[in-house]
N, C-alpha and C. Protein backbone atom coordinates (compact mmCIF):
# COMPACT_ATOMS: atom_id res chain seq x y z
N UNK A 1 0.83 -1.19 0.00
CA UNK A 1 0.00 0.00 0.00
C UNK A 1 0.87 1.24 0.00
N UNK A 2 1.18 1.81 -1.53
CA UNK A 2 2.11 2.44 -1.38
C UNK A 2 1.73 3.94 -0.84
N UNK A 3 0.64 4.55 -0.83
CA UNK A 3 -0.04 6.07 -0.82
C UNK A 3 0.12 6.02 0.68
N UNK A 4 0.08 5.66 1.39
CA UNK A 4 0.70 6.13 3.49
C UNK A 4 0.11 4.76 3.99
N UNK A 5 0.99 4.29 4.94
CA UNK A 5 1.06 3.49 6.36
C UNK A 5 -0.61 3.29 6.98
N UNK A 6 -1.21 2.85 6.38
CA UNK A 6 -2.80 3.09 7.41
C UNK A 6 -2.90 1.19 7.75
N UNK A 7 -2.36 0.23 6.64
CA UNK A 7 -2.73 -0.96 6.72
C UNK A 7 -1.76 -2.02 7.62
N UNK A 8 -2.25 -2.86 7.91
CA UNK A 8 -1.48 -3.96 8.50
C UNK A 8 -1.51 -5.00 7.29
N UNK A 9 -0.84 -4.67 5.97
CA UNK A 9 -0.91 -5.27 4.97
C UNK A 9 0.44 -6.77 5.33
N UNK A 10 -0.05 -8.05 5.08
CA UNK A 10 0.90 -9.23 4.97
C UNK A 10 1.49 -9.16 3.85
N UNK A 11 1.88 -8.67 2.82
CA UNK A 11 2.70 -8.76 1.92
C UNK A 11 3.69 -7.69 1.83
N UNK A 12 4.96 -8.27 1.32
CA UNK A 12 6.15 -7.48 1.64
C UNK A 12 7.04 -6.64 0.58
N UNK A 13 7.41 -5.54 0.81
CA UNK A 13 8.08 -5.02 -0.31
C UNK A 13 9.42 -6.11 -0.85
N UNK A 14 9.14 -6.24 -2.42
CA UNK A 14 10.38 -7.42 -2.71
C UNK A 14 11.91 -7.01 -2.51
N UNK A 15 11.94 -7.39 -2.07
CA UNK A 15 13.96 -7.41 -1.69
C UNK A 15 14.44 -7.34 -3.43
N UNK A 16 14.85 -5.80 -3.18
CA UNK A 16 16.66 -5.97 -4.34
C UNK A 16 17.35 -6.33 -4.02
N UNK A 17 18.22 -6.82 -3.00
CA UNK A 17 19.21 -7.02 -2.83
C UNK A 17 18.87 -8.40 -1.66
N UNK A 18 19.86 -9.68 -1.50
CA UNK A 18 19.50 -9.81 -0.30
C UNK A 18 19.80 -9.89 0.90
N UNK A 19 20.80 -8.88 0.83
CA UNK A 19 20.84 -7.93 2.40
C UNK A 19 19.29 -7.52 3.14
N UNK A 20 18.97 -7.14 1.94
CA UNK A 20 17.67 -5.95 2.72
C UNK A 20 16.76 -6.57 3.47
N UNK A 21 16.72 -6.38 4.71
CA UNK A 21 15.37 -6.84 5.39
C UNK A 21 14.21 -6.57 4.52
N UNK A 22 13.06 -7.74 5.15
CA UNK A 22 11.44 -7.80 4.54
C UNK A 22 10.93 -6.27 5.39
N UNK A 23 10.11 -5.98 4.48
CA UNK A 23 9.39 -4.64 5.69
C UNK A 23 8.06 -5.09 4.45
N UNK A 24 7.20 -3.94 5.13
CA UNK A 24 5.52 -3.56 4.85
C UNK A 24 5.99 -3.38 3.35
N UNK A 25 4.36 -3.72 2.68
CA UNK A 25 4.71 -3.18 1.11
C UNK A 25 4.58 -1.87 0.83
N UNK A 26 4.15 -1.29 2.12
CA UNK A 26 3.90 0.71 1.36
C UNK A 26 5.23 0.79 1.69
N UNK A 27 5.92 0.72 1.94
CA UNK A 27 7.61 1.40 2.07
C UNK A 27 8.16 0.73 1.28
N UNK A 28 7.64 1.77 0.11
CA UNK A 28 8.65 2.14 -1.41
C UNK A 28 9.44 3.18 -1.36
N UNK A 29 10.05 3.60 -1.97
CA UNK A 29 11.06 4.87 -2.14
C UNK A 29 12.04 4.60 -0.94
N UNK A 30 12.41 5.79 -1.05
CA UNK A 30 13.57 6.26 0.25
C UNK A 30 13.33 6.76 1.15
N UNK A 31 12.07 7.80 0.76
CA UNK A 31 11.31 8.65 1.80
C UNK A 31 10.39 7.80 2.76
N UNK A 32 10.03 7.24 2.22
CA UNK A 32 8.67 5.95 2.98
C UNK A 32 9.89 4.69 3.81
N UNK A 33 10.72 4.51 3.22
CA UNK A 33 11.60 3.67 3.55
C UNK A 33 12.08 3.79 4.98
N UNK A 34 12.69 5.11 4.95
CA UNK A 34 12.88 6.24 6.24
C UNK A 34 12.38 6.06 7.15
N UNK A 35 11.44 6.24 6.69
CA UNK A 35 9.93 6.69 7.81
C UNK A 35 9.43 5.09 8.45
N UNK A 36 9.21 4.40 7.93
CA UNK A 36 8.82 2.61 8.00
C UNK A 36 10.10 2.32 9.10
N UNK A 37 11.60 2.50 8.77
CA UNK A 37 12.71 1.79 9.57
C UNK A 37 13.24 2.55 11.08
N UNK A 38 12.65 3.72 10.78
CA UNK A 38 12.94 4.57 11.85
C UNK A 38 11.82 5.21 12.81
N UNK A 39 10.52 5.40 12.12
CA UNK A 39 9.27 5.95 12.85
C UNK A 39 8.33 5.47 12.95
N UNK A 40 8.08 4.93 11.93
CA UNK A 40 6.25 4.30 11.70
C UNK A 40 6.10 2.98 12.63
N UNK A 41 5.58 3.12 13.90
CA UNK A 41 4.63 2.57 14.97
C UNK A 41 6.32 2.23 15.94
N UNK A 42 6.72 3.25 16.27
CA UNK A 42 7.28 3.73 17.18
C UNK A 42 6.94 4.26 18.49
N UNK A 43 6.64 4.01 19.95
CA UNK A 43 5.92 4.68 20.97
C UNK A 43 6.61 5.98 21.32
N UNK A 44 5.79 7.02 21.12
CA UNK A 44 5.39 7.92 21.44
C UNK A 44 5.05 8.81 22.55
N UNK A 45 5.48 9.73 23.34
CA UNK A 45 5.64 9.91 24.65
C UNK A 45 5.54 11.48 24.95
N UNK A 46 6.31 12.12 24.23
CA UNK A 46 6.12 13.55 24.14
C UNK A 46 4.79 14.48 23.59
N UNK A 47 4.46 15.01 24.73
CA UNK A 47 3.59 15.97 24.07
C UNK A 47 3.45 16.73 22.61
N UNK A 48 4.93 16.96 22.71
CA UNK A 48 5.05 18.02 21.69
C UNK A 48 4.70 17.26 20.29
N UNK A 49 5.55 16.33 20.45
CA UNK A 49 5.23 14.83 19.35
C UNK A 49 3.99 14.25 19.03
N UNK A 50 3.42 14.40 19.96
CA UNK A 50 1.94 13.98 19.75
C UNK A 50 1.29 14.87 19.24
N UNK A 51 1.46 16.29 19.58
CA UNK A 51 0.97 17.25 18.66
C UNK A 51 1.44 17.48 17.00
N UNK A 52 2.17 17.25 16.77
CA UNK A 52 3.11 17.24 15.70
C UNK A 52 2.58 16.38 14.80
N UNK A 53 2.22 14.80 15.07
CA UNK A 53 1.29 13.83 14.62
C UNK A 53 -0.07 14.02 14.48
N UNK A 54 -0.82 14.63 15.01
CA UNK A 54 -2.30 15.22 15.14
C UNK A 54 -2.09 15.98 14.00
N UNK A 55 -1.06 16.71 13.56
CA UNK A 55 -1.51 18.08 12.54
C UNK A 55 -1.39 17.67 11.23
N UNK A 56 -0.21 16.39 11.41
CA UNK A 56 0.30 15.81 10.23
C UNK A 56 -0.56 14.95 9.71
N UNK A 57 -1.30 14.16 10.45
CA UNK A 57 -2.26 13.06 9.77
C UNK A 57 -3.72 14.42 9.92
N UNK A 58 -3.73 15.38 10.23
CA UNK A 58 -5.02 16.10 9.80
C UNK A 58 -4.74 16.39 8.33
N UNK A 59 -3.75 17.11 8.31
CA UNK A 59 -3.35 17.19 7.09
C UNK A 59 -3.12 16.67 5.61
N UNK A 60 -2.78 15.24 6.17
CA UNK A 60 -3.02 14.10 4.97
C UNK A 60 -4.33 13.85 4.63
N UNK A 61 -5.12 14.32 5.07
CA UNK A 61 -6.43 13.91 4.48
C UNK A 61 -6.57 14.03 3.39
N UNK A 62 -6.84 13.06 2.09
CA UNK A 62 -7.51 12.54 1.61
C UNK A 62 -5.84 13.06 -0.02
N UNK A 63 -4.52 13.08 0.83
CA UNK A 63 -3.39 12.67 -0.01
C UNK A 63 -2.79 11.54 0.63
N UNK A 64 -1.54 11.83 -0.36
CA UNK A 64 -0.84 10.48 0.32
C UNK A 64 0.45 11.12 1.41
N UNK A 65 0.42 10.07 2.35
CA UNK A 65 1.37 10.29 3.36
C UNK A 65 3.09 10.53 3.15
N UNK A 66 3.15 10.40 2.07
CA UNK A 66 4.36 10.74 1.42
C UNK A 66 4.51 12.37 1.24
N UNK A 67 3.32 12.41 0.42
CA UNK A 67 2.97 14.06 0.45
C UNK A 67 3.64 14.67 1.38
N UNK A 68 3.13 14.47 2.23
CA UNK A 68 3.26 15.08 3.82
C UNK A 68 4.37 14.80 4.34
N UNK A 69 4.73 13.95 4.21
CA UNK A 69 6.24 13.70 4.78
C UNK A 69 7.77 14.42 3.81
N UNK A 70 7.30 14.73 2.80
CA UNK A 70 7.94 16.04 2.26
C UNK A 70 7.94 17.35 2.71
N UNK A 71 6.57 17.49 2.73
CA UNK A 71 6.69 18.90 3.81
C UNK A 71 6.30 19.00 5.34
N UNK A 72 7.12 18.12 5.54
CA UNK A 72 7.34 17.91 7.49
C UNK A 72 8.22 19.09 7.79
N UNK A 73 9.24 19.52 7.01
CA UNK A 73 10.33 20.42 7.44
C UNK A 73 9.44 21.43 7.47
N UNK A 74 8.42 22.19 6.46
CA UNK A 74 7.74 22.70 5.89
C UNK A 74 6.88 23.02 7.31
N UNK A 75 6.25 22.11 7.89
CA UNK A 75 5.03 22.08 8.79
C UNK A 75 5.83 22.56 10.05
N UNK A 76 6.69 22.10 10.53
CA UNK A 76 7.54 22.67 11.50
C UNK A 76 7.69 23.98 11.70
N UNK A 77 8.83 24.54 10.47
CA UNK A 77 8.22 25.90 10.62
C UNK A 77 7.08 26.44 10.21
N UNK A 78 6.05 26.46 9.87
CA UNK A 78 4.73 27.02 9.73
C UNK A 78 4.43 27.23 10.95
N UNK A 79 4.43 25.77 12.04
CA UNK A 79 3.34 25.74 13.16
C UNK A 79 4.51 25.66 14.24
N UNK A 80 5.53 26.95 14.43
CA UNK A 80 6.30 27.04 15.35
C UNK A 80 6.85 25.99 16.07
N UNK A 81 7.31 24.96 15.33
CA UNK A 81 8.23 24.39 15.77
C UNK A 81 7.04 22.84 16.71
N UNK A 82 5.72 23.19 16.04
CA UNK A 82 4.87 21.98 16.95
C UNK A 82 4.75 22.36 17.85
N UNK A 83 4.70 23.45 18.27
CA UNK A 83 4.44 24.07 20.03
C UNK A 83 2.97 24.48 20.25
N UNK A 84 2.34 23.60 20.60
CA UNK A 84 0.91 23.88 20.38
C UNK A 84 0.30 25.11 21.48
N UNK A 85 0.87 25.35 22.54
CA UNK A 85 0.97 26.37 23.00
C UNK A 85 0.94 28.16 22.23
N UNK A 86 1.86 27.89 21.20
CA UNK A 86 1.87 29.33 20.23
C UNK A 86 1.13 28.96 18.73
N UNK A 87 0.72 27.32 18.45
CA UNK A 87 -0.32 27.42 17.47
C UNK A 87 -1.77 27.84 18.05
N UNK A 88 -1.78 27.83 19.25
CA UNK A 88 -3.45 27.69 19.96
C UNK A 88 -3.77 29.43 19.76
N UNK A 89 -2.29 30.04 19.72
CA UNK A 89 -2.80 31.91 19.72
C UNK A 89 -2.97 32.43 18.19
N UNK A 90 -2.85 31.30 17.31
CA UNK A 90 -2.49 31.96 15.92
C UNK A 90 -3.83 32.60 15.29
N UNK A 91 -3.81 33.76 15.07
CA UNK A 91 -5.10 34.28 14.63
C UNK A 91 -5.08 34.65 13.25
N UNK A 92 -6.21 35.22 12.35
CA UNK A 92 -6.61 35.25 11.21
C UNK A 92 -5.76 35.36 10.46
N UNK A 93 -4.98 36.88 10.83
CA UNK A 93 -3.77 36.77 10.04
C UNK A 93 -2.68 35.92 9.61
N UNK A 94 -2.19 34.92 10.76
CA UNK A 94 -1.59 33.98 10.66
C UNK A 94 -2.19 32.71 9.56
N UNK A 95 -3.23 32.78 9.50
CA UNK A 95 -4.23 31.79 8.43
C UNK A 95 -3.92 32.38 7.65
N UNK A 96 -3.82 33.48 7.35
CA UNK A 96 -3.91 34.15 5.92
C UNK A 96 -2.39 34.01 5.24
N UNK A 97 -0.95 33.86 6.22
CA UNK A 97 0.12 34.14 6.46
C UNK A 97 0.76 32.51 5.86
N UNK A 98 -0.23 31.61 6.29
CA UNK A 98 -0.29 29.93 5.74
C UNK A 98 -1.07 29.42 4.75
N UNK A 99 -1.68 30.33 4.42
CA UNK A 99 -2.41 29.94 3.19
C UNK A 99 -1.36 30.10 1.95
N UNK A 100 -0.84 30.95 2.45
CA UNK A 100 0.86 31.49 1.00
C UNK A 100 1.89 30.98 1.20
N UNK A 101 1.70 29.94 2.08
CA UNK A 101 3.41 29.06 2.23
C UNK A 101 3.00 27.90 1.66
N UNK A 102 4.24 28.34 0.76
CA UNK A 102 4.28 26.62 -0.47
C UNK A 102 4.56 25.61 0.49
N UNK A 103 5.23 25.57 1.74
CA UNK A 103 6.06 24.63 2.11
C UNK A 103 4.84 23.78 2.99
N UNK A 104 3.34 24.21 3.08
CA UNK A 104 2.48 23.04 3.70
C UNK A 104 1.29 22.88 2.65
N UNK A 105 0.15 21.90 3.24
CA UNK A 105 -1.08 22.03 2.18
C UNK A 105 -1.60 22.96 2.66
N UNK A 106 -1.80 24.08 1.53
CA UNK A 106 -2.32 25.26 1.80
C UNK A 106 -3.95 25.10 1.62
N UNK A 107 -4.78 24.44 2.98
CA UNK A 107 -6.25 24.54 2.94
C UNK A 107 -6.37 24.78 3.90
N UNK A 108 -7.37 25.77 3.92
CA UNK A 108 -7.95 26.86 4.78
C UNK A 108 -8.69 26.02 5.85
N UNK A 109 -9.39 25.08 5.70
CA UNK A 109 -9.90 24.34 6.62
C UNK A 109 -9.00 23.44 7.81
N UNK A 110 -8.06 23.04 7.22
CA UNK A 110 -7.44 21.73 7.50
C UNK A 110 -5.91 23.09 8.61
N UNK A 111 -5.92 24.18 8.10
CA UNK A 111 -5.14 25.29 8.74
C UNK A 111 -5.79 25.57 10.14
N UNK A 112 -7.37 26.18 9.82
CA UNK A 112 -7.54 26.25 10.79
C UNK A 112 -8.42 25.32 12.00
N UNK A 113 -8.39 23.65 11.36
CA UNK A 113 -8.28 22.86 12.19
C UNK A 113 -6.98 22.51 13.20
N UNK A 114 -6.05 22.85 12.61
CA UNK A 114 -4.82 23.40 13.16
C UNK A 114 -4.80 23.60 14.30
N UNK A 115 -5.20 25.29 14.27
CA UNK A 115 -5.25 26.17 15.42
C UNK A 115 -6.61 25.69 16.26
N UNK A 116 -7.38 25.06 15.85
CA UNK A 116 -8.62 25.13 16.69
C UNK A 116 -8.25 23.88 17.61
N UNK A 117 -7.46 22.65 17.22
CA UNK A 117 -6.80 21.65 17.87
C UNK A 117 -5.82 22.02 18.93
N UNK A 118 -5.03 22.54 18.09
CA UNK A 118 -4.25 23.01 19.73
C UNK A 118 -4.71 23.79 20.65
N UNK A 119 -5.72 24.09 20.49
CA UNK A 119 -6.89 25.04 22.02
C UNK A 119 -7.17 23.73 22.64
N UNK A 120 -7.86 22.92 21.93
CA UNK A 120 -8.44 21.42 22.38
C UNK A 120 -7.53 20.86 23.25
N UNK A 121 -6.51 20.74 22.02
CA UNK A 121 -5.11 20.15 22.82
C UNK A 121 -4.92 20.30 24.32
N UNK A 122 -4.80 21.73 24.54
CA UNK A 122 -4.30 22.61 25.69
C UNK A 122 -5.46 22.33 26.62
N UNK A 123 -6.28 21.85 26.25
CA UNK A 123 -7.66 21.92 27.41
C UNK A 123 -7.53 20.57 27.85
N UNK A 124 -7.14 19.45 26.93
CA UNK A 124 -6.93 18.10 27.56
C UNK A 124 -5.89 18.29 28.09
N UNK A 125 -4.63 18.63 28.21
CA UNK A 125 -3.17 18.59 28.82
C UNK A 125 -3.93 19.34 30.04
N UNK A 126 -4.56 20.47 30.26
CA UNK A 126 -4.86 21.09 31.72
C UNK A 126 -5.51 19.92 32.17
N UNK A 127 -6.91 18.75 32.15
CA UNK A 127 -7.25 18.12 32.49
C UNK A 127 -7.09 17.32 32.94
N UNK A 128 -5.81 16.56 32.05
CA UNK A 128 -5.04 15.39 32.23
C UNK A 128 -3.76 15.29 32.96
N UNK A 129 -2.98 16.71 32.69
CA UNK A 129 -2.00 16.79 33.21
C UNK A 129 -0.86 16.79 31.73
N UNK A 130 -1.29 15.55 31.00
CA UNK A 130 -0.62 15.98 29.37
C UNK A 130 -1.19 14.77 28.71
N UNK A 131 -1.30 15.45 27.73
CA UNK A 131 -1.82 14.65 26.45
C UNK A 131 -1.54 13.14 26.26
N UNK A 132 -0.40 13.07 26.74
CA UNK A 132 -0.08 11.61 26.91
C UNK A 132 -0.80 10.76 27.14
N UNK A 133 -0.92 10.85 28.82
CA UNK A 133 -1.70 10.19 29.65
C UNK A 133 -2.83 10.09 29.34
N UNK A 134 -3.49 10.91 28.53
CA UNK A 134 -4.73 11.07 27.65
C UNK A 134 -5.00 9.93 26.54
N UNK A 135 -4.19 9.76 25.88
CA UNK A 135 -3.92 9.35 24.90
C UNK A 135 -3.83 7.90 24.78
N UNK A 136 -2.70 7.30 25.73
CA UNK A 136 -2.24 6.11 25.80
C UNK A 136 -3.48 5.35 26.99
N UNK A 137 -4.22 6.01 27.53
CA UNK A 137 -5.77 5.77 28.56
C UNK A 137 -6.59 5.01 27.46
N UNK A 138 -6.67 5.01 25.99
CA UNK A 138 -7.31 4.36 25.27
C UNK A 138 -6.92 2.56 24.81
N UNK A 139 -5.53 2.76 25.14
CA UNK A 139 -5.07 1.08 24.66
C UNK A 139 -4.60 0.61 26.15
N UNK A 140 -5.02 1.03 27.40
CA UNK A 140 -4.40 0.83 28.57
C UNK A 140 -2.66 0.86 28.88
N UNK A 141 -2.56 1.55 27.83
CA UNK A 141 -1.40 2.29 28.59
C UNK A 141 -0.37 1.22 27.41
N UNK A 142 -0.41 0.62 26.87
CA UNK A 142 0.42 -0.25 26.15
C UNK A 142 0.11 -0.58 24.96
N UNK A 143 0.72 -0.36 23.98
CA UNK A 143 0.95 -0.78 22.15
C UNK A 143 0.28 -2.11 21.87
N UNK A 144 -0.50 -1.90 20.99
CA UNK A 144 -1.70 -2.91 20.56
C UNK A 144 -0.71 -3.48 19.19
N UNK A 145 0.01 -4.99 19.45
CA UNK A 145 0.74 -5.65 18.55
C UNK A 145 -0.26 -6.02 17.66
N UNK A 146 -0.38 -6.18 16.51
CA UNK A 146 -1.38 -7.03 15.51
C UNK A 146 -0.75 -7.95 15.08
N UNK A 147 -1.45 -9.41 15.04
CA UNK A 147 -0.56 -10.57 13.97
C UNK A 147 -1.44 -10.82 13.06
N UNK A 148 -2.38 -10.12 12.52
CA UNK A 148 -3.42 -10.00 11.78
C UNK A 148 -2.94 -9.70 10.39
N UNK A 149 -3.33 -10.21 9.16
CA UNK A 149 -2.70 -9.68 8.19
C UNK A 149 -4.14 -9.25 6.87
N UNK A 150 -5.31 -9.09 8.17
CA UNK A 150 -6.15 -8.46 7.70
C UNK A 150 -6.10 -6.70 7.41
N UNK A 151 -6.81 -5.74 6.46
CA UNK A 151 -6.15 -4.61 5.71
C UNK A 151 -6.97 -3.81 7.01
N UNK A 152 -6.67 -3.26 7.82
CA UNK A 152 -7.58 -2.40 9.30
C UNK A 152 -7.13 -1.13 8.50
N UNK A 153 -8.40 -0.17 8.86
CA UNK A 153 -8.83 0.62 8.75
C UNK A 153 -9.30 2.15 10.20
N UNK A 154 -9.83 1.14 10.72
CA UNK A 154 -10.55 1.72 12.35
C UNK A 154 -9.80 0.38 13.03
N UNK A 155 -10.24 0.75 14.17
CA UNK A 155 -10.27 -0.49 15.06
C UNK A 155 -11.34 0.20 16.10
N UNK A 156 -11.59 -0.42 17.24
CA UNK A 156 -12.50 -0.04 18.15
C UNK A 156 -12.15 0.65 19.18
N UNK A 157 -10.66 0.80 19.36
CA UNK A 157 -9.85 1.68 20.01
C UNK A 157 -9.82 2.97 18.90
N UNK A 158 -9.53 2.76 17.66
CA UNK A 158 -9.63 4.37 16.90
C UNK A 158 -11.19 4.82 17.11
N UNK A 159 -12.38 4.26 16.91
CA UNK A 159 -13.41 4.54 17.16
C UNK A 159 -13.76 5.38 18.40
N UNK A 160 -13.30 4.77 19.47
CA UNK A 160 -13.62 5.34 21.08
C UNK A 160 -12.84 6.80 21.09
N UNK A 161 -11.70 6.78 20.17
CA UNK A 161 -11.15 8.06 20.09
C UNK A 161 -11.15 9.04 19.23
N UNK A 162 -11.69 8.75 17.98
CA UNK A 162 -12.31 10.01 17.12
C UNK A 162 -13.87 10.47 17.94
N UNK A 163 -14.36 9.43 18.71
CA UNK A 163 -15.89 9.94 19.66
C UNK A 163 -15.25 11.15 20.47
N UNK A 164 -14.44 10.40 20.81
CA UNK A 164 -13.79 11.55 22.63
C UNK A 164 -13.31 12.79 21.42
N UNK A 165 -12.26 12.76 20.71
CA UNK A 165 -11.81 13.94 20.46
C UNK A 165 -12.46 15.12 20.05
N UNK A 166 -13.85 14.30 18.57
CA UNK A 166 -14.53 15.31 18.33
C UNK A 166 -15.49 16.01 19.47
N UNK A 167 -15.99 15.27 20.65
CA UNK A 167 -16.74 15.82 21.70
C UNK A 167 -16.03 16.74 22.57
N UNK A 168 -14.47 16.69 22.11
CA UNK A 168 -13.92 18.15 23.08
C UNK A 168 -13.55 18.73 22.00
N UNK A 169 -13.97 18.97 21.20
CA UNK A 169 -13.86 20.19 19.84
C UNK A 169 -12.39 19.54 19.18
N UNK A 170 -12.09 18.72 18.45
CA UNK A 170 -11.08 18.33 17.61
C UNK A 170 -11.88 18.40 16.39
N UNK A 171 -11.06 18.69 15.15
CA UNK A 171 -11.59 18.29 14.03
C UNK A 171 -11.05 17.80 13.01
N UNK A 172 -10.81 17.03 11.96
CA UNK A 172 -9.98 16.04 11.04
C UNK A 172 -9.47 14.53 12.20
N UNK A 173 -10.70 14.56 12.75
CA UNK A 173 -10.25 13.58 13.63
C UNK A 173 -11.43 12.22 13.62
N UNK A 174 -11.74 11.40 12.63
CA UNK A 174 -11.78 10.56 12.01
C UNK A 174 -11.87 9.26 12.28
N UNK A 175 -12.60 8.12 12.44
CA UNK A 175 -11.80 7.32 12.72
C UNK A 175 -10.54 6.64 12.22
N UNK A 176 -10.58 6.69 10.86
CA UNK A 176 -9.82 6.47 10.25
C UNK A 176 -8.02 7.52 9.92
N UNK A 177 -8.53 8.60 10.54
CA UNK A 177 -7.28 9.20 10.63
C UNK A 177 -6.96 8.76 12.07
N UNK A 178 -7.70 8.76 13.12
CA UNK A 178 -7.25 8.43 13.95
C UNK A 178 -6.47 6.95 14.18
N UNK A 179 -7.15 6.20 13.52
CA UNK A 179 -6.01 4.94 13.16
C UNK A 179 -4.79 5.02 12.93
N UNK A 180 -4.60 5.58 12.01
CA UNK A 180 -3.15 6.05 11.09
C UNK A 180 -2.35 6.82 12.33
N UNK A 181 -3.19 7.83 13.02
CA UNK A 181 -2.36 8.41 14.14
C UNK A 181 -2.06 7.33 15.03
N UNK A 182 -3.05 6.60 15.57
CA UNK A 182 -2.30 5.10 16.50
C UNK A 182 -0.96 4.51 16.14
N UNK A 183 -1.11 4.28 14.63
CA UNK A 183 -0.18 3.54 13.82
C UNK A 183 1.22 4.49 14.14
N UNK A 184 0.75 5.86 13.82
CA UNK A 184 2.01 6.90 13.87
C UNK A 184 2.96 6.76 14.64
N UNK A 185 2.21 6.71 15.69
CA UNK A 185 3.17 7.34 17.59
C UNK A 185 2.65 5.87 18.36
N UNK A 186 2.20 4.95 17.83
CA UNK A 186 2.83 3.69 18.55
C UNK A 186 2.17 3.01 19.34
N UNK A 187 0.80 3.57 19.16
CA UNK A 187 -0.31 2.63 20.25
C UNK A 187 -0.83 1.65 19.39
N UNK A 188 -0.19 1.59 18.35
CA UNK A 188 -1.05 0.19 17.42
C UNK A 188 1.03 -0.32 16.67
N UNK A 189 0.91 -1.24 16.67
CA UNK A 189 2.29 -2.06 15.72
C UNK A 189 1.45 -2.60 14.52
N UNK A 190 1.06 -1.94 13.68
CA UNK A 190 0.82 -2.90 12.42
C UNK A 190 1.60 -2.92 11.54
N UNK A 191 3.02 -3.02 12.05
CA UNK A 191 3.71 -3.89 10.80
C UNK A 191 3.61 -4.92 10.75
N UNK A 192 3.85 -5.56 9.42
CA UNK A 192 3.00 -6.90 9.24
C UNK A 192 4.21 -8.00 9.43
N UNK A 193 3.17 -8.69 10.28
CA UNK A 193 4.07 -9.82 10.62
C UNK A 193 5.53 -10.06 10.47
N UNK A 194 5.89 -10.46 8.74
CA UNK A 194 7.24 -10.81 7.94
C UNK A 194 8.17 -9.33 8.47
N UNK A 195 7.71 -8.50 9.04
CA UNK A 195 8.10 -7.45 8.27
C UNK A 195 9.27 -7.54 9.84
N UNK A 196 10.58 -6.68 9.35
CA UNK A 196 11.55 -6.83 10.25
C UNK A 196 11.71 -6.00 11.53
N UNK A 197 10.58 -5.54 11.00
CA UNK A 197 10.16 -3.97 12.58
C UNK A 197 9.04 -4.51 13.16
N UNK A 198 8.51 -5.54 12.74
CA UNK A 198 7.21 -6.18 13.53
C UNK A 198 7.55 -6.82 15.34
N UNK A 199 8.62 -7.31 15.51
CA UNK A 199 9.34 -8.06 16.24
C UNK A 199 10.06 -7.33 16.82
N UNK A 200 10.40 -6.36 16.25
CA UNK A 200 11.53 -5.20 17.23
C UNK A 200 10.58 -4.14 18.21
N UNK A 201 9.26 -4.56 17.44
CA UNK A 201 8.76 -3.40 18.69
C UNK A 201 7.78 -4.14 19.39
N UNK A 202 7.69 -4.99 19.28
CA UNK A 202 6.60 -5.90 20.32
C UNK A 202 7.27 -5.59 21.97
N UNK A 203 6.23 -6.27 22.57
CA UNK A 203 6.64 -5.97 24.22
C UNK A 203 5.51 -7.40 24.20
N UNK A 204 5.83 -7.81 25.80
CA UNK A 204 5.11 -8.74 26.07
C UNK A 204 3.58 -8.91 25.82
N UNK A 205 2.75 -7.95 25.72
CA UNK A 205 1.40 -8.15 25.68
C UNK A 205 1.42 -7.75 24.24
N UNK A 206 0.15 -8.83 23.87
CA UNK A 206 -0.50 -8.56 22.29
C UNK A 206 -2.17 -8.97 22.45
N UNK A 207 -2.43 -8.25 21.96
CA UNK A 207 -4.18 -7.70 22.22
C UNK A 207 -4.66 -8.36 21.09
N UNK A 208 -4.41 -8.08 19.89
CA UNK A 208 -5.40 -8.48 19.04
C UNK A 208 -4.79 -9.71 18.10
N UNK A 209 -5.37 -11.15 17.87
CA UNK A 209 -5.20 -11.79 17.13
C UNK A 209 -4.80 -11.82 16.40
């Protein structure tokens, strides 16, 4: 699935060489490659990071995650460095200020879902103490391994959390983006089985079949 990371696909990108470890079949290129050996369903811990992931999979909506992972440098500086603290103050002008930077997707909606998230953001971190603890409260606190090599989409943990988010004012929050965000920052492992990062990030408990 080469267009972004959302599946727990069983089939593997074919080896050129055979040095190369098996991985997932969406990690084609170099860029996806990257991202698959070094980030994709990695746990996740930092606030700031977790915000950073929220804007990025809002953003991918309805491109491909590659897209977006080109202009990550891009999104950084736009949205101060992921400090959701100084995206939560950004006002009209600042929309207007991101609508003219080549370096993100310039949509007005998905911008100022942005800013309207990190208010949200900031209201769960006062509640919770930080987003984290928020966050990882949905898989009990530990990374949901899959040995499933069925194509997931939602799961019933992304479900319970596109409910909660949109009911404290989130928006591009989906179940299905919210999946991909699980997948992101590490509360879900769906690399698939064969794949050589499947095994490196397991921990003793595995939840789903």
């Amino acid at each position: 699935m080469p267009e972004r990371p959302t599946l727990a696909g069983s089939l593997m990108t074919p080896r050129t060489r055979a040095s190369e470890p098996a991985r997932c079949a969406w990690a084609v290129g170099d860029l996806n490659i990257r991202y698959h050996d070094r980030e994709w369903g990695v746990p996740q811990h930092r606030d700031r990071t977790l915000f950073a992931f929220l804007i990025l999979e809002g953003a991918q909506a309805g491109l491909s995650w590659e897209t977006i992972l080109r202009r990550r440098a891009g999104y950084q500086a736009a949205f101060a460095g992921f400090d959701p603290v100084a995206v939560a103050t950004f006002t009209a002008a600042d929309v207007r200020r991101l609508l003219a930077d080549p370096g993100i997707i310039r949509n007005r909606l998905k911008i100022r879902s942005a800013v309207s998230n990190a208010q949200a953001f900031l209201r769960v971190r006062a509640e919770y103490g930080t987003f984290n603890r928020y966050l990882w409260g949905f898989v009990g606190g530990q990374t949901i391994h899959c040995r499933t090599a069925a194509r997931l989409t939602h799961s019933p943990e992304s479900d319970a959390l596109s409910k909660d988010l949109k009911k404290r004012g989130f928006t591009f929050v989906g179940t299905t983006i919210c999946y991909a965000y699980m997948q992101a920052v590490g509360l879900v492992n769906d690399h698939a089985p064969g794949c050589f990062r499947h095994d490196l990030l397991r921990t003793p408990r595995t939840i789903r079949p």
